[in-house]
Protein backbone atom coordinates (compact mmCIF):
# COMPACT_ATOMS: atom_id res chain seq x y z
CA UNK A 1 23.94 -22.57 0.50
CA UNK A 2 23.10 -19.72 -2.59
CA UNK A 3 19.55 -18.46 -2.62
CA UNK A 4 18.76 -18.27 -5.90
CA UNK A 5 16.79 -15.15 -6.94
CA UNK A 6 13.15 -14.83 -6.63
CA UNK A 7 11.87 -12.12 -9.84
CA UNK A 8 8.07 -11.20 -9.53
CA UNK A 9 6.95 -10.03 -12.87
CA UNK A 10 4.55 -7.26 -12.48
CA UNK A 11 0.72 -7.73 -13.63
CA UNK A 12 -0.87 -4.29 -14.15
CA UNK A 13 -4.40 -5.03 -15.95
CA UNK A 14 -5.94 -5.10 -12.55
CA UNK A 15 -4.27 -1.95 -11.68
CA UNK A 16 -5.48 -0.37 -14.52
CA UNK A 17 -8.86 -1.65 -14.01
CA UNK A 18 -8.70 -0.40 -9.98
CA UNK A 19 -7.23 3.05 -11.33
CA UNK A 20 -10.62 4.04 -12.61
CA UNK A 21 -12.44 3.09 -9.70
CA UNK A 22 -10.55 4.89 -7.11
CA UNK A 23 -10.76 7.48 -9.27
CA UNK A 24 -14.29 7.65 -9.33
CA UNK A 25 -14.04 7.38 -5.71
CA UNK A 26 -12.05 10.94 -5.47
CA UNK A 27 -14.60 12.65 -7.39
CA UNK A 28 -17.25 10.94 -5.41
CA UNK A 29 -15.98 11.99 -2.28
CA UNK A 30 -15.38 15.53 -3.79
CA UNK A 31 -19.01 15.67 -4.66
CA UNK A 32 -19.81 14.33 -1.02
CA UNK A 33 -17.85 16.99 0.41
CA UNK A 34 -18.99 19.63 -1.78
CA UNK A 35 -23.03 18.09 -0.66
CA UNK A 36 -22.06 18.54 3.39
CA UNK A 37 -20.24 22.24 2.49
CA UNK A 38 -23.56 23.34 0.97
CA UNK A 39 -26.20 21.63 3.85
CA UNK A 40 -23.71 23.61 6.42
CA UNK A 41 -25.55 26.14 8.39
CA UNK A 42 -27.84 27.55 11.33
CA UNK A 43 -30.00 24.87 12.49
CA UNK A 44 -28.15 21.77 10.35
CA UNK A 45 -28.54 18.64 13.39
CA UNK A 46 -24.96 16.94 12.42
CA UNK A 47 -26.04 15.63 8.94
CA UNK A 48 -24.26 17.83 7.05
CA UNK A 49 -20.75 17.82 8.89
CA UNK A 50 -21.09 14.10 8.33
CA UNK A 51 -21.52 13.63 4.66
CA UNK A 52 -18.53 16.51 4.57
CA UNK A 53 -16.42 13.82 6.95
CA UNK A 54 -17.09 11.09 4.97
CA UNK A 55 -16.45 12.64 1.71
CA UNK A 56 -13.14 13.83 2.75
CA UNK A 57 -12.30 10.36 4.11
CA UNK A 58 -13.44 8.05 0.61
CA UNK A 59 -11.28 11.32 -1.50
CA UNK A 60 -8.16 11.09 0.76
CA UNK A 61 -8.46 6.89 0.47
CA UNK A 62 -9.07 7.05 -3.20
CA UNK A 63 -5.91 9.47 -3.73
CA UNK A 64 -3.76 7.13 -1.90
CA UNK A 65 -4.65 4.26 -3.69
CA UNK A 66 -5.14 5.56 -6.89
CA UNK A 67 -1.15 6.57 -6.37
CA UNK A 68 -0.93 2.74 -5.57
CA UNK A 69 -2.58 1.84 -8.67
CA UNK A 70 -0.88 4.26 -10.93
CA UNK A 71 2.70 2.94 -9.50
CA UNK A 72 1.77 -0.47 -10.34
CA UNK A 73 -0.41 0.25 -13.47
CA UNK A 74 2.73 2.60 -14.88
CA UNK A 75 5.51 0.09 -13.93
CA UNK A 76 7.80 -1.95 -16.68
CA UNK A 77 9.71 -4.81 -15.94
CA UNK A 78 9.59 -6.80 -12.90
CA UNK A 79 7.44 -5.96 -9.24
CA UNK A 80 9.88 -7.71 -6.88
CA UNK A 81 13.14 -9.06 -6.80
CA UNK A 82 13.75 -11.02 -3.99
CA UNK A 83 17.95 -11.74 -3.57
CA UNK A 84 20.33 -12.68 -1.22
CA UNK A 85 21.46 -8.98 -0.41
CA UNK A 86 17.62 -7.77 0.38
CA UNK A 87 14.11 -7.31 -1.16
CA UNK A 88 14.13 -4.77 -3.78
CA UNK A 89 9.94 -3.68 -4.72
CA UNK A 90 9.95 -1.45 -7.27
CA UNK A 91 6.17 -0.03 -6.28
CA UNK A 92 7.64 1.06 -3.10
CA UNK A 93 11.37 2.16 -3.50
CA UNK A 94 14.22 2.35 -5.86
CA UNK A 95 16.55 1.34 -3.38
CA UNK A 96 17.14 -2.14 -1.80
CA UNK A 97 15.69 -3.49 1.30
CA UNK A 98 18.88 -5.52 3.24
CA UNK A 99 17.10 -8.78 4.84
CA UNK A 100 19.10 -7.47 8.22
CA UNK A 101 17.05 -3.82 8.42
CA UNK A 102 13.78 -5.91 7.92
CA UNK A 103 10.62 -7.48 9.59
CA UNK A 104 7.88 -9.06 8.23
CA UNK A 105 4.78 -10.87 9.32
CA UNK A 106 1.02 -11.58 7.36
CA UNK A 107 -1.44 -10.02 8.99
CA UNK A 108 -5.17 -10.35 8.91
CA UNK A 109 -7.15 -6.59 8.29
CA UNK A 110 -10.52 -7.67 8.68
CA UNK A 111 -11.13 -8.43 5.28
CA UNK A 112 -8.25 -10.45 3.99
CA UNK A 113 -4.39 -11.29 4.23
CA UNK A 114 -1.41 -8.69 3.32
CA UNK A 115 2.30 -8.76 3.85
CA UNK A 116 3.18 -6.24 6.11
CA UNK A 117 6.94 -5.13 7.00
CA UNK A 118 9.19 -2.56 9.00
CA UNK A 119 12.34 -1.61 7.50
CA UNK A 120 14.96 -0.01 10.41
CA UNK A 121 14.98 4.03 10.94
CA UNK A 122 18.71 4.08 9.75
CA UNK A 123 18.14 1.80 6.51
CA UNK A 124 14.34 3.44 6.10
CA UNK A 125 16.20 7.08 5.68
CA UNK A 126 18.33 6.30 2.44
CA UNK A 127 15.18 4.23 0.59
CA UNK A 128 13.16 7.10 -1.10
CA UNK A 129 9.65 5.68 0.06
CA UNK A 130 7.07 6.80 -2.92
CA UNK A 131 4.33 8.34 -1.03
CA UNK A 132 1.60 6.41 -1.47
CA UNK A 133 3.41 3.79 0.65
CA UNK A 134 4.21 6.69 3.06
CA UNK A 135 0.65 7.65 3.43
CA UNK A 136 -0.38 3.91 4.05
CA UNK A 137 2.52 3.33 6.48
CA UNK A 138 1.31 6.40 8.51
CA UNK A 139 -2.44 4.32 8.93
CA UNK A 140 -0.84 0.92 9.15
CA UNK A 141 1.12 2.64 12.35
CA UNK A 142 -1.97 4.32 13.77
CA UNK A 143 -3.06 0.51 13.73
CA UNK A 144 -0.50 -0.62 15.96
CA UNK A 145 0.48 -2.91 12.11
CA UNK A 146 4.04 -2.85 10.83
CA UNK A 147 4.47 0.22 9.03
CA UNK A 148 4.40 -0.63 5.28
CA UNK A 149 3.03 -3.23 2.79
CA UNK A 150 4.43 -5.70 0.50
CA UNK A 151 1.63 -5.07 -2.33
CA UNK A 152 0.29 -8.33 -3.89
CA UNK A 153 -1.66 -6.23 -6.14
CA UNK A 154 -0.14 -7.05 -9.43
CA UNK A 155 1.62 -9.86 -9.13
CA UNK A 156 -0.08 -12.71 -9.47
CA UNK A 157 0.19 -13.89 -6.12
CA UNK A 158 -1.98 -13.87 -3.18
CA UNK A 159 -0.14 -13.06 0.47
CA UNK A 160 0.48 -16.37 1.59
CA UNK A 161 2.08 -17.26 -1.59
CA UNK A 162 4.51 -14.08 -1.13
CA UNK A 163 5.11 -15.02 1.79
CA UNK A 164 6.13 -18.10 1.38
CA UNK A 165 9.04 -16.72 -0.88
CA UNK A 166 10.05 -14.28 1.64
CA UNK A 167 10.31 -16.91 4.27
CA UNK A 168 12.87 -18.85 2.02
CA UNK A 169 15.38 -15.59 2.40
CA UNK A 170 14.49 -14.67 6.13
CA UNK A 171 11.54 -15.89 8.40
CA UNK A 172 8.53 -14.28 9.23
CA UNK A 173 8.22 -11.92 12.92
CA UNK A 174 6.18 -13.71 15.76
């Protein structure tokens, strides 16, 4: 039996749109920061090292996935190609994923469904990883999640429905 190929056509107007706000939310969290910086001193009660906290935190998340966005916003021609060799995502890596060196499962985050994967250390090595993906695989792992994400975020598709066209060129993890 010959898989025929899957081809994802990439959607960036959502991108685009999520761009600006996660670029709002690095200045926002610069300005946050900047606030707690300013409050810091002799007889501050916590207040101040809090705001600075949290401002670091919403820059550092809106850096990440305003690389995310601009990937995905940037991109021409197709998202994902999904063959018989491997999965090849061209918002994560310009080299192909072989379906033997990968894992995948949908997991639940608390707010909502995403495709998550592992790719093996000795395939992961030769892939190139853009860093956005890097930085969200190092928080995925922290969560005890696989490592990386299959982005449905300009696609067209939710993660069930990506899914369900990975599962027709290898099954999902238990």
């Amino acid at each position: 039996m010959t898989l025929q190929p899957v081809i994802i056509g990439n959607r960036p107007l959502l991108a685009r749109l999520l761009l600006l706000f996660w670029a709002a939310a690095v200045v926002m969290g610069a300005l946050f920061a900047l606030a707690g910086l300013r409050l810091l001193g002799p007889g501050e009660k916590g207040g101040a090292a809090v705001l600075l906290l949290l401002g670091m935190t919403l820059s550092l998340a809106g850096i990440i996935m305003s690389g995310l966005c601009w990937r995905i916003a940037r991109l021409r021609g197709p998202a994902i190609e999904l063959t018989a060799t491997g999965l090849l995502d061209h918002r994560f890596s310009p080299g192909l994923i072989p379906w033997e060196a990968l894992t995948w499962k949908i997991v639940f985050n608390g707010r909502g469904y995403s495709v998550q994967f592992d790719v093996e250390p000795a395939s992961r090595t030769t892939l190139s990883i853009y860093w956005p993906q890097r930085a969200l695989g190092l928080f995925n792992s922290l969560l005890g999640q696989p490592r990386f994400t299959l982005v449905a975020l300009g696609t067209g598709h939710s993660a069930h429905g990506l899914g369900d066209m990975l599962a027709g060129f290898k099954p999902a993890a238990v």
